[in-house]
C-alpha atoms as a PDB file:
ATOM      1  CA  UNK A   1      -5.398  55.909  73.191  1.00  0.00           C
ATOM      2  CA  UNK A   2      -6.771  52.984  75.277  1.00  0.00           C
ATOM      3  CA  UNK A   3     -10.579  52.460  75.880  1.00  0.00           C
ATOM      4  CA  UNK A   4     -12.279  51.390  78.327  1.00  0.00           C
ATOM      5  CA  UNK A   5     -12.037  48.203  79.508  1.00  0.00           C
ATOM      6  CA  UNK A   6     -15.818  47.463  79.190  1.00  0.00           C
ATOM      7  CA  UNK A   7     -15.570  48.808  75.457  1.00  0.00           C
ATOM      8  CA  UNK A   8     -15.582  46.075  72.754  1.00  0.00           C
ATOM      9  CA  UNK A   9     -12.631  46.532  69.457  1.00  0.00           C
ATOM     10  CA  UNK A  10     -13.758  45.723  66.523  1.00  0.00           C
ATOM     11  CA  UNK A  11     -10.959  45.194  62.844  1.00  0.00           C
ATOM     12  CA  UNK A  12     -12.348  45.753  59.858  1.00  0.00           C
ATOM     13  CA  UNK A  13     -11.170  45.460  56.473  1.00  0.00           C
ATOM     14  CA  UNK A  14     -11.935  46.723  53.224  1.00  0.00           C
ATOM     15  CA  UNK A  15     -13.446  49.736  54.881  1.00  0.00           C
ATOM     16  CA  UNK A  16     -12.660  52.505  52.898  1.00  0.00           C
ATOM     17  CA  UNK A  17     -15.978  51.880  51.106  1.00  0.00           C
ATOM     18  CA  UNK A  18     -18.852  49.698  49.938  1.00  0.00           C
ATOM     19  CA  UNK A  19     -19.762  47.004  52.726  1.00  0.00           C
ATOM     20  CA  UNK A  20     -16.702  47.074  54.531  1.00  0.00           C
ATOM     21  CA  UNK A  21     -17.482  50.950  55.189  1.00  0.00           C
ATOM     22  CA  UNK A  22     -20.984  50.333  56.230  1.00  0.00           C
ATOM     23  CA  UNK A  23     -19.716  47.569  58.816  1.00  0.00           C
ATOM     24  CA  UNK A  24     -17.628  49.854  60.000  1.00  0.00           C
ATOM     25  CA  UNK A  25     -19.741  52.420  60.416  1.00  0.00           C
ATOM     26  CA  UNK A  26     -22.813  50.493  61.969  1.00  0.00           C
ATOM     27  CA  UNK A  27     -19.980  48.908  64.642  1.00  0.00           C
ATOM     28  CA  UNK A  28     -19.249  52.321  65.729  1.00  0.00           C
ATOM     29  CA  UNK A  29     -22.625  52.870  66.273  1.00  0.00           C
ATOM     30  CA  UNK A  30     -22.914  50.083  68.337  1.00  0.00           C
ATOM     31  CA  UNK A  31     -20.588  51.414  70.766  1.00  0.00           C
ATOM     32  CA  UNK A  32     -17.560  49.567  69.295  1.00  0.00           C
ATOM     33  CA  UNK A  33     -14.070  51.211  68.776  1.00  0.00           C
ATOM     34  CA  UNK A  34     -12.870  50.086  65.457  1.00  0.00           C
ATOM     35  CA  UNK A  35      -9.814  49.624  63.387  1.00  0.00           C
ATOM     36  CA  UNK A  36     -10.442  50.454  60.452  1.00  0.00           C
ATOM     37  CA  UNK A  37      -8.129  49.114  57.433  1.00  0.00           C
ATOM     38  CA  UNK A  38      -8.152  49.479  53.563  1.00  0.00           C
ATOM     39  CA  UNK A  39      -5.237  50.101  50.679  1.00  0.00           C
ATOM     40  CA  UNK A  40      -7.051  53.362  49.851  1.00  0.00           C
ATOM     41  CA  UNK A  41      -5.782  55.388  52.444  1.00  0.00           C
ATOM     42  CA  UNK A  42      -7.431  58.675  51.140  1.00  0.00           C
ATOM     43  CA  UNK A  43     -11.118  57.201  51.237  1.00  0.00           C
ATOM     44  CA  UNK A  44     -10.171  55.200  54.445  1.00  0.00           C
ATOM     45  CA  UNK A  45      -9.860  58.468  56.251  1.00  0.00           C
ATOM     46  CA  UNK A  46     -13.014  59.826  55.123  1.00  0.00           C
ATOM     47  CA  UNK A  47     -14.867  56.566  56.547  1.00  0.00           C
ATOM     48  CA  UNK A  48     -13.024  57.021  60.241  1.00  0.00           C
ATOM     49  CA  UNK A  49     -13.662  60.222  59.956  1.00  0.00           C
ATOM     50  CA  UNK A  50     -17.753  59.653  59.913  1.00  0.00           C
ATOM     51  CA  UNK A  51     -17.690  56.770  62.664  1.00  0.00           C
ATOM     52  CA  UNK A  52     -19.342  57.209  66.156  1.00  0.00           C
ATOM     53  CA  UNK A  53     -16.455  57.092  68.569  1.00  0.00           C
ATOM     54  CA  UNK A  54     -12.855  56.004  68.637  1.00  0.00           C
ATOM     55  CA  UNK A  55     -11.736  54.862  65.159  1.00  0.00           C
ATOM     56  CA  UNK A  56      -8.075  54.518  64.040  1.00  0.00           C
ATOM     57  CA  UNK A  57      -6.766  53.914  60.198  1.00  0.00           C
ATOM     58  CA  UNK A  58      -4.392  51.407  59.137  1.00  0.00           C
ATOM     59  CA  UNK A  59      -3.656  51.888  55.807  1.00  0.00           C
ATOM     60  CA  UNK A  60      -1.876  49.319  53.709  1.00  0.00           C
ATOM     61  CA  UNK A  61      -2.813  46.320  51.665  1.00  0.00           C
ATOM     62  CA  UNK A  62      -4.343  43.520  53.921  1.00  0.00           C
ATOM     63  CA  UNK A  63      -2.493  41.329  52.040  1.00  0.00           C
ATOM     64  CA  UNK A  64       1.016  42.171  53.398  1.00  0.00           C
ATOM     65  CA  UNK A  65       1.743  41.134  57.180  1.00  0.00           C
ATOM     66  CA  UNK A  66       3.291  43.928  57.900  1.00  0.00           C
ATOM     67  CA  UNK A  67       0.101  45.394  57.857  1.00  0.00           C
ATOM     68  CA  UNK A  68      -2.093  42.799  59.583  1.00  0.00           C
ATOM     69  CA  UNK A  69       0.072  43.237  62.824  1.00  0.00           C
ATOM     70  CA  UNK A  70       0.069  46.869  62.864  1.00  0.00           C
ATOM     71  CA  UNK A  71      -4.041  46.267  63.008  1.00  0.00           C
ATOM     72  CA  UNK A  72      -3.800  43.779  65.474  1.00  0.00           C
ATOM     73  CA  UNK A  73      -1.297  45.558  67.768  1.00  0.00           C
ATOM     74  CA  UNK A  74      -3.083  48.855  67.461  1.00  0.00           C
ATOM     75  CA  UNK A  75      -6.436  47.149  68.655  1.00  0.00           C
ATOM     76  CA  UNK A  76      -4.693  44.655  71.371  1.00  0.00           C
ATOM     77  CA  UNK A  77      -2.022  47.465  72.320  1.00  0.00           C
ATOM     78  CA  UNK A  78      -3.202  50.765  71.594  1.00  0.00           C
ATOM     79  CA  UNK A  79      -6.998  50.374  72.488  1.00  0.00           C
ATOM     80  CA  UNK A  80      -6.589  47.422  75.056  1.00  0.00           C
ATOM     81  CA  UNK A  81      -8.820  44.396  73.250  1.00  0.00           C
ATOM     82  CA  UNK A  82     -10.281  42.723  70.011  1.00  0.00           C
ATOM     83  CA  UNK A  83     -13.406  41.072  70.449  1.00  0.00           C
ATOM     84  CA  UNK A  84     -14.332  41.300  66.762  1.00  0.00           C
ATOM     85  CA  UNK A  85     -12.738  40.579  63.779  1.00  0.00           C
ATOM     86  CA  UNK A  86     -15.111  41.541  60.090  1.00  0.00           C
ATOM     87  CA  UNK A  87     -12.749  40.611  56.935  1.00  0.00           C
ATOM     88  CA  UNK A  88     -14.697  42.193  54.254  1.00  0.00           C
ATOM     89  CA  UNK A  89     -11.742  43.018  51.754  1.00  0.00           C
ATOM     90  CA  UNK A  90     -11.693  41.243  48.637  1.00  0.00           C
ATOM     91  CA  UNK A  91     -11.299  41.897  45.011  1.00  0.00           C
ATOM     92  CA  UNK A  92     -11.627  40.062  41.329  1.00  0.00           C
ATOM     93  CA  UNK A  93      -9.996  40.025  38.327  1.00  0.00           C
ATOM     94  CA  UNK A  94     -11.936  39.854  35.505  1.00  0.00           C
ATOM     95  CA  UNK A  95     -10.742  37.090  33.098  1.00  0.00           C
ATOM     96  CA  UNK A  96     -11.702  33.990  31.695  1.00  0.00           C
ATOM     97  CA  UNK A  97      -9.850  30.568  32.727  1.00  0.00           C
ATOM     98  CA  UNK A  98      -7.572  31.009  29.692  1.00  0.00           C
ATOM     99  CA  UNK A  99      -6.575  34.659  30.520  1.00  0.00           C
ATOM    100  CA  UNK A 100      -6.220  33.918  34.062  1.00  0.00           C
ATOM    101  CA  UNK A 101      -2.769  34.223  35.001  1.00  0.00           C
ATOM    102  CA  UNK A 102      -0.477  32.638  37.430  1.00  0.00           C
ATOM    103  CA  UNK A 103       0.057  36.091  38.707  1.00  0.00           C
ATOM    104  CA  UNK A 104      -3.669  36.630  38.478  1.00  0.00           C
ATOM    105  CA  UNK A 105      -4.440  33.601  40.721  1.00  0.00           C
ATOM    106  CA  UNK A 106      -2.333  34.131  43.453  1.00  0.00           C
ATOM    107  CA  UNK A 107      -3.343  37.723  43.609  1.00  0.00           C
ATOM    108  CA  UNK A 108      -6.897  36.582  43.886  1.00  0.00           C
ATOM    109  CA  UNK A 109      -6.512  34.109  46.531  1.00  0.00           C
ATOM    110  CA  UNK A 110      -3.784  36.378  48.275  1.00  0.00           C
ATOM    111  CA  UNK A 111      -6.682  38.945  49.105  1.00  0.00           C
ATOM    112  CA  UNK A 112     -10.019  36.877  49.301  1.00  0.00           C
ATOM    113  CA  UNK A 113      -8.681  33.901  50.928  1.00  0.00           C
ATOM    114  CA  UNK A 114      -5.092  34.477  52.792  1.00  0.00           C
ATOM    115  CA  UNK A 115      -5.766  37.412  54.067  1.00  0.00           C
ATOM    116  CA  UNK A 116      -8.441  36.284  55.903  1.00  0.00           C
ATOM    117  CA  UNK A 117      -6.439  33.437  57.180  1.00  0.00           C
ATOM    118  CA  UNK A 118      -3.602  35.901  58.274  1.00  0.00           C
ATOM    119  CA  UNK A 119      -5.961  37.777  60.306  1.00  0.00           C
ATOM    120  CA  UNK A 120      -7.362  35.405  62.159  1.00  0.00           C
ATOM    121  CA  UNK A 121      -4.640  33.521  62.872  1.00  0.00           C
ATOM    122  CA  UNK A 122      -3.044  36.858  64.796  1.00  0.00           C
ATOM    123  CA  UNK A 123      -6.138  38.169  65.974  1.00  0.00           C
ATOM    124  CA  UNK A 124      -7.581  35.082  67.503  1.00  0.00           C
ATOM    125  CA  UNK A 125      -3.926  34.607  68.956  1.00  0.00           C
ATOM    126  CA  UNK A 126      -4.828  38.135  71.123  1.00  0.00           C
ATOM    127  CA  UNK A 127      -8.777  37.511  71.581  1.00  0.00           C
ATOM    128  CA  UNK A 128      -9.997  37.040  75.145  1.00  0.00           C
ATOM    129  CA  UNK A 129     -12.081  34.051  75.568  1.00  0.00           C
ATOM    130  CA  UNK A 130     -15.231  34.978  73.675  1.00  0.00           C
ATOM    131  CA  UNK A 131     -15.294  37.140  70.257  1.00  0.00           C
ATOM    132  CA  UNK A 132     -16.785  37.080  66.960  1.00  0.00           C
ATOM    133  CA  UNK A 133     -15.198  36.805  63.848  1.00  0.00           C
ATOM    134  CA  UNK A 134     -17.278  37.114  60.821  1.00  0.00           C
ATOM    135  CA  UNK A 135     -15.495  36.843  56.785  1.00  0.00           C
ATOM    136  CA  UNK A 136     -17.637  37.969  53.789  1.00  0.00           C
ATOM    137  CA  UNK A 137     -17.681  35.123  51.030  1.00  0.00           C
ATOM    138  CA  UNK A 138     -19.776  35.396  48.419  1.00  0.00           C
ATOM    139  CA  UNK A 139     -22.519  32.558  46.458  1.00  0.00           C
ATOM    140  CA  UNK A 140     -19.467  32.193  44.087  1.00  0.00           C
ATOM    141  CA  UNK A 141     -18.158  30.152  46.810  1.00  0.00           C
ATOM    142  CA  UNK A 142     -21.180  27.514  46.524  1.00  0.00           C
ATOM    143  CA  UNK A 143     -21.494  27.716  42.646  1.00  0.00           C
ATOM    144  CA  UNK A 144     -19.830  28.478  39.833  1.00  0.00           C
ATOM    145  CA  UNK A 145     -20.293  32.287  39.268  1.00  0.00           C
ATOM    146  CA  UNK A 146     -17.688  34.471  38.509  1.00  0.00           C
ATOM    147  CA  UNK A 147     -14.099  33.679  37.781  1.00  0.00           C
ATOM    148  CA  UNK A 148     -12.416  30.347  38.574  1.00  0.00           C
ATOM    149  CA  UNK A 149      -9.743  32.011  41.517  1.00  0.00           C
ATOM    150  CA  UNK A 150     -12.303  33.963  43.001  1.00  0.00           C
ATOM    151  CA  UNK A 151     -14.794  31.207  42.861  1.00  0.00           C
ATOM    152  CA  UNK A 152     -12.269  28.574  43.850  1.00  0.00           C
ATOM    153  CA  UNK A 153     -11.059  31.787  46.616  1.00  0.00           C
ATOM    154  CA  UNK A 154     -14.607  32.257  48.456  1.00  0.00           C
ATOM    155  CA  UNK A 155     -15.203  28.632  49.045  1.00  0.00           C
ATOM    156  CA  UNK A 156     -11.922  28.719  50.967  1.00  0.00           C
ATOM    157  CA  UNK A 157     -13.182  31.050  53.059  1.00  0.00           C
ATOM    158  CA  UNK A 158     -16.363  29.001  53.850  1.00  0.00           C
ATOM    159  CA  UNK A 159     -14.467  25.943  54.318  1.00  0.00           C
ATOM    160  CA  UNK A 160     -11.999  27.733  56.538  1.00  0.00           C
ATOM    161  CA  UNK A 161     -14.526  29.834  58.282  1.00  0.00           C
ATOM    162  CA  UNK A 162     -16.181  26.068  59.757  1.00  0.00           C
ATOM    163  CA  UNK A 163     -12.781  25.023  60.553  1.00  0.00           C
ATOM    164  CA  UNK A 164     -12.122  27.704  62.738  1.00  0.00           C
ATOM    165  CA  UNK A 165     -15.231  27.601  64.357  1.00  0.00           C
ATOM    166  CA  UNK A 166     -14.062  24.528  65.386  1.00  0.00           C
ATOM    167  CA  UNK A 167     -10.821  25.584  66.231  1.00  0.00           C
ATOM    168  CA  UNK A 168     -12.021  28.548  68.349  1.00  0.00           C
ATOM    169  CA  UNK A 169     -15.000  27.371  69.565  1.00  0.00           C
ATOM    170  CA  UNK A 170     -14.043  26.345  73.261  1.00  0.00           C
ATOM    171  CA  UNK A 171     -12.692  30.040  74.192  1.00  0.00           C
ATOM    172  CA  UNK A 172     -15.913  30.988  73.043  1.00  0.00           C
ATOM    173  CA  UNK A 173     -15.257  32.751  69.242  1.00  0.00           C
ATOM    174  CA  UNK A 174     -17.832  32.525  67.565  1.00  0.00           C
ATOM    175  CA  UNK A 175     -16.520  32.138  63.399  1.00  0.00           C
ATOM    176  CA  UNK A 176     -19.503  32.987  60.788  1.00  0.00           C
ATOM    177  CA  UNK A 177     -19.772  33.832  57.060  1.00  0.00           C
ATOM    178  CA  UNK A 178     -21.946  36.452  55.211  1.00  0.00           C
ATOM    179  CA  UNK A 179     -22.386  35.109  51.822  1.00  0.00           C
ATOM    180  CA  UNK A 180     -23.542  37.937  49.816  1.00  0.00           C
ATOM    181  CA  UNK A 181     -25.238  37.873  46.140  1.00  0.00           C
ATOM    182  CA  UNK A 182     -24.922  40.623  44.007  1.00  0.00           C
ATOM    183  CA  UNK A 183     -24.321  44.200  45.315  1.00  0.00           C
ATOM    184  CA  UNK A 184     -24.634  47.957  44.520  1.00  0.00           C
ATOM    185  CA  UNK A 185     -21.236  49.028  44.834  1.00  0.00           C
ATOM    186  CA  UNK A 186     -18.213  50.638  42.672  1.00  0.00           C
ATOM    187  CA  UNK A 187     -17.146  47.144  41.477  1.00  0.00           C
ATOM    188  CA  UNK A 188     -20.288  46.205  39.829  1.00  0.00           C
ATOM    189  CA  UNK A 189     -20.773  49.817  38.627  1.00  0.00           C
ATOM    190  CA  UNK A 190     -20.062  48.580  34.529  1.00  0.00           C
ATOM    191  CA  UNK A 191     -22.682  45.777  35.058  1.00  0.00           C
ATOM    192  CA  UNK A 192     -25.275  47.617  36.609  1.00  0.00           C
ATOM    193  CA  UNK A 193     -24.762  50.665  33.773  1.00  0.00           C
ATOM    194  CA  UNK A 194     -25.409  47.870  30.979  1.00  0.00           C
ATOM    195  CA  UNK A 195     -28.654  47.065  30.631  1.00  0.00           C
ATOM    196  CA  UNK A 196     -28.802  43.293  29.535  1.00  0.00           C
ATOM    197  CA  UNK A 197     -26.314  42.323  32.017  1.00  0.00           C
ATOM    198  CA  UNK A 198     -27.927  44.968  35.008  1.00  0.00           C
ATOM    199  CA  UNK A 199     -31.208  42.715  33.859  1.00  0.00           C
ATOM    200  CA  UNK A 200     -29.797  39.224  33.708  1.00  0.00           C
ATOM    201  CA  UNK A 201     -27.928  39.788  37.740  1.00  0.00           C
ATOM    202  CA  UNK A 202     -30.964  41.161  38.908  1.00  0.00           C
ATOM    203  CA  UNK A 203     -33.581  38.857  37.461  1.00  0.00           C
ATOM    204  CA  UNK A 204     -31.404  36.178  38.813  1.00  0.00           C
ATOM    205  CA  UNK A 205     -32.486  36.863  42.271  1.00  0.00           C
ATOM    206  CA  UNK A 206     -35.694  36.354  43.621  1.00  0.00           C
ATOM    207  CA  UNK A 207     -36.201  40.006  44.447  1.00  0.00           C
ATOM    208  CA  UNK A 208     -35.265  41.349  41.233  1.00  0.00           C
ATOM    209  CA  UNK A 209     -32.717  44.032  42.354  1.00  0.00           C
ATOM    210  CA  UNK A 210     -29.038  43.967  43.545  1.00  0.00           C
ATOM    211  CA  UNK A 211     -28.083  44.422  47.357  1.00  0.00           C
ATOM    212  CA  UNK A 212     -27.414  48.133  48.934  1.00  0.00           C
ATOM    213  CA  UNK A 213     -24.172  47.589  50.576  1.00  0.00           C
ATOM    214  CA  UNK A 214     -25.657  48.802  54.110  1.00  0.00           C
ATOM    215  CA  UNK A 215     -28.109  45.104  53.975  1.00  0.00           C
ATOM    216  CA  UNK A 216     -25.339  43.406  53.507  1.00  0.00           C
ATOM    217  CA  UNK A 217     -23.310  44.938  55.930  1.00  0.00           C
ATOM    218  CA  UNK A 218     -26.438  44.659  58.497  1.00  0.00           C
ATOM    219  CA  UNK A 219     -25.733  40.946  58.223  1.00  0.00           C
ATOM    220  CA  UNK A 220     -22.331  41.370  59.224  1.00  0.00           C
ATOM    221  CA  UNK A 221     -23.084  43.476  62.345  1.00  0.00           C
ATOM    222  CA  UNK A 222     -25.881  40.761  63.153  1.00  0.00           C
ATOM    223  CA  UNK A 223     -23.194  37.884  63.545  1.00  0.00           C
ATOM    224  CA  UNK A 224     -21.128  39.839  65.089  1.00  0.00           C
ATOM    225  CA  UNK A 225     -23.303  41.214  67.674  1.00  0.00           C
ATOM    226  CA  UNK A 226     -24.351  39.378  71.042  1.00  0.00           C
ATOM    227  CA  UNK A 227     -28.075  38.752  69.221  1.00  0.00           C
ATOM    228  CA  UNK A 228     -26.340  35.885  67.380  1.00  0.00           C
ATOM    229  CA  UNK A 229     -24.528  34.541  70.384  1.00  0.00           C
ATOM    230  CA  UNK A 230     -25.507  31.081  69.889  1.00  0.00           C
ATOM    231  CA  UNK A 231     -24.182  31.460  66.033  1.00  0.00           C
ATOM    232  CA  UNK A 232     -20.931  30.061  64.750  1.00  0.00           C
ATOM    233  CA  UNK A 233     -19.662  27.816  61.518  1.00  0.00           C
ATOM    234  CA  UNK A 234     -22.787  29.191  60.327  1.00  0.00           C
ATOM    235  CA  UNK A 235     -22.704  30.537  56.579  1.00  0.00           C
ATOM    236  CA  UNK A 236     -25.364  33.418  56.537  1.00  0.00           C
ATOM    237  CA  UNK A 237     -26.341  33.676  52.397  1.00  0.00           C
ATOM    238  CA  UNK A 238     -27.309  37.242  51.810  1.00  0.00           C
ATOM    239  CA  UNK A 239     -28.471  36.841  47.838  1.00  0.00           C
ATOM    240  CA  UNK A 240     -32.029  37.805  47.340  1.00  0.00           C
ATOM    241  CA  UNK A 241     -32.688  34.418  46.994  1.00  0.00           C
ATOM    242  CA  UNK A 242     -30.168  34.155  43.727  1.00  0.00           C
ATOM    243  CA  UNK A 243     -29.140  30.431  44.705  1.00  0.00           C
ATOM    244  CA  UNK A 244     -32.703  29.196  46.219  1.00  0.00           C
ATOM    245  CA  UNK A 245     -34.331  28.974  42.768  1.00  0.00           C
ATOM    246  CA  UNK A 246     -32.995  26.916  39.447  1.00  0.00           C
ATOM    247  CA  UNK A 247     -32.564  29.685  37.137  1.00  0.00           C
ATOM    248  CA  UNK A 248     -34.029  28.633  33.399  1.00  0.00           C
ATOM    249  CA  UNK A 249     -33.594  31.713  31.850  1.00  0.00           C
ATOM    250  CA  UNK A 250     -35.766  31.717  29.055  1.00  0.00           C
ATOM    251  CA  UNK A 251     -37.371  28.369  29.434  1.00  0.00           C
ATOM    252  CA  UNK A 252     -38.711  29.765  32.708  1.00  0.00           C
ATOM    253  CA  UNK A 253     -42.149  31.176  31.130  1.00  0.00           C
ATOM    254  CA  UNK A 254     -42.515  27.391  29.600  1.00  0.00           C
ATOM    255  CA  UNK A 255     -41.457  25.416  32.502  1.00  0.00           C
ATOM    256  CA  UNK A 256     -43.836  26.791  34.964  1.00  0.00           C
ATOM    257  CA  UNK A 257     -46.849  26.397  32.373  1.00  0.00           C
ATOM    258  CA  UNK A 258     -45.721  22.132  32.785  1.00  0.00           C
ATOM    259  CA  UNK A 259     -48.120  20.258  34.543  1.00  0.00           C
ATOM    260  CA  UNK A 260     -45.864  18.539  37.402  1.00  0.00           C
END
C-alpha cells in the first residue's frame, strides 16, 4: 500500500480518541495519509475507520519500541514517506508527591516524555529534508499544575521540542509544541461532572470554559501544515488564556477595586 509520491505521511499518536483523534482526522482531510497509533486498539479502529483517505492502525503502547518502529516502517516502507510526525499520547496519574511512586514516575515520564523522544529520534532518522514535527505539552509544563511527574514530564517535552528544532533545523524540520490548557475529553470527565472543581478549571481561564478537543487539535494541524512554514522551536499555548492572567481566586473582586 504505497502512496503517491506527491502525498504527504503523517504518525500520530494517541489517536484512538480525544485530540489525538481529531488530529488525525483533520490530517486526513488535508490530503495526508496517516498512521494512526494508540494502546486502545478497539477505538483506534473506529478513528481509521472515519479518516479521509489511506489510514493504517498500529496498535500497541507508544511506549514500547517495538511499536514505534512498526509506525515508522509502515509510514517510510509501506506508504513511501513521513513528513509529519504529531505525538499527542500522554497520560497522568493522579497522586500527590507522597503517593507518587517510583513505578508511578517512570510510567509518567515513559509516555509523556520518552515516547516522544523515541519517535523522533526514528522518524526524523527516515524524514526527507523538510517535515514537521509537532508534540502536545501542556501549561503544566510552564507552572506547577497537576502532578509533580507529569509536570516535571511536559516541560521535557518543551525543552526537548527547542532542542530538536535545533537539531533538525538545517534539513528543514520544522519542531513545535501545542501547549494546551484544560480540555473536554474522557480524562477530565470526573472534574468537569463536579461542580466546584468544573468551576474553579474553567474560571481559571480567561474564557471561562474548557477546550473542545477539535481547537486544540486545530492547533496541531496549523504547525504542522505549510501555513506555519516559517514556525519551529516555537511553543504554541492553547489555554484560554489560563496562564496570561495572575489568578487571585477570591481576592480577585478586591484586587481590581485597588487603585493602582
Amino acid at each position: 500500500m504505497t502512496v503517491s509520491n506527491e502525498q504527504p505521511v503523517a504518525i500520530v499518536t494517541g489517536a484512538a480518541s480525544g485530540v489525538g483523534r481529531h488530529v488525525a482526522l483533520r490530517l486526513g482531510r488535508r490530503g495526508m495519509a496517516i498512521v494512526a497509533t494508540d494502546v486502545n486498539a478497539h477505538d483506534l479502529e473506529r478513528t481509521v475507520a472515519n479518516i479521509d483517505g489511506t489510514a493504517v492502525a498500529v496498535a500497541g503502547d507508544i511506549t514500547s519500541e517495538e511499536v514505534v518502529s512498526t509506525a515508522v516502517e509502515t509510514a517510510a516502507g509501506e506508504l513511501g514517506r513521513l513528513d509529519v510526525i504529531a505525538n499527542v499520547a500522554g497520560m497522568a496519574i493522579r497522586k500527590s508527591l507522597d503517593e507518587t511512586t517510583r513505578e508511578d514516575w517512570y510510567r509518567m515520564i515513559d509516555i509523556n516524555l520518552t515516547s516522544i523522544f523515541q519517535l523522533c529520534q526514528r522518524g526524523a532518522a527516515v524524514m526527507r529534508d523538510g517535515g514537521a514535527i509537532v508534540n502536545v505539552s501542556s501549561v503544566s509544563g510552564f507552572v506547577g499544575m497537576g502532578y509533580a511527574a507529569y509536570c516535571a514530564a511536559k516541560g521535557g517535552v518543551i525543552a526537548l521540542t527547542k532542542r530538536l528544532a535545533v537539531e533538525l533545523g538545517g534539513r528543514g524540520i520544522r519542531v513545535n509544541s501545542v501547549a494546551p490548557g484544560p480540555i473536554a475529553t474522557p480524562f477530565t470527565a470526573e472534574a468537569r461532572s463536579t461542580a466546584g472543581v468544573a468551576d474553579a478549571i474553567a474560571g481559571a481561564t480567561l474564557l471561562g470554559r474548557f477546550a473542545e478537543p477539535d481547537e486544540i487539535a486545530a492547533t496541531v494541524e496549523f504547525l504542522a501544515s505549510q501555513e506555519a512554514s516559517f514556525v519551529t522551536g516555537h511553543v504554541l499555548v492553547a489555554d484560554g488564556g489560563m496562564t496570561a492572567n495572575v489568578n487571585l481566586g477570591a481576592a480577585a473582586q478586591d484586587y481590581g477595586s485597588v487603585d493602582e
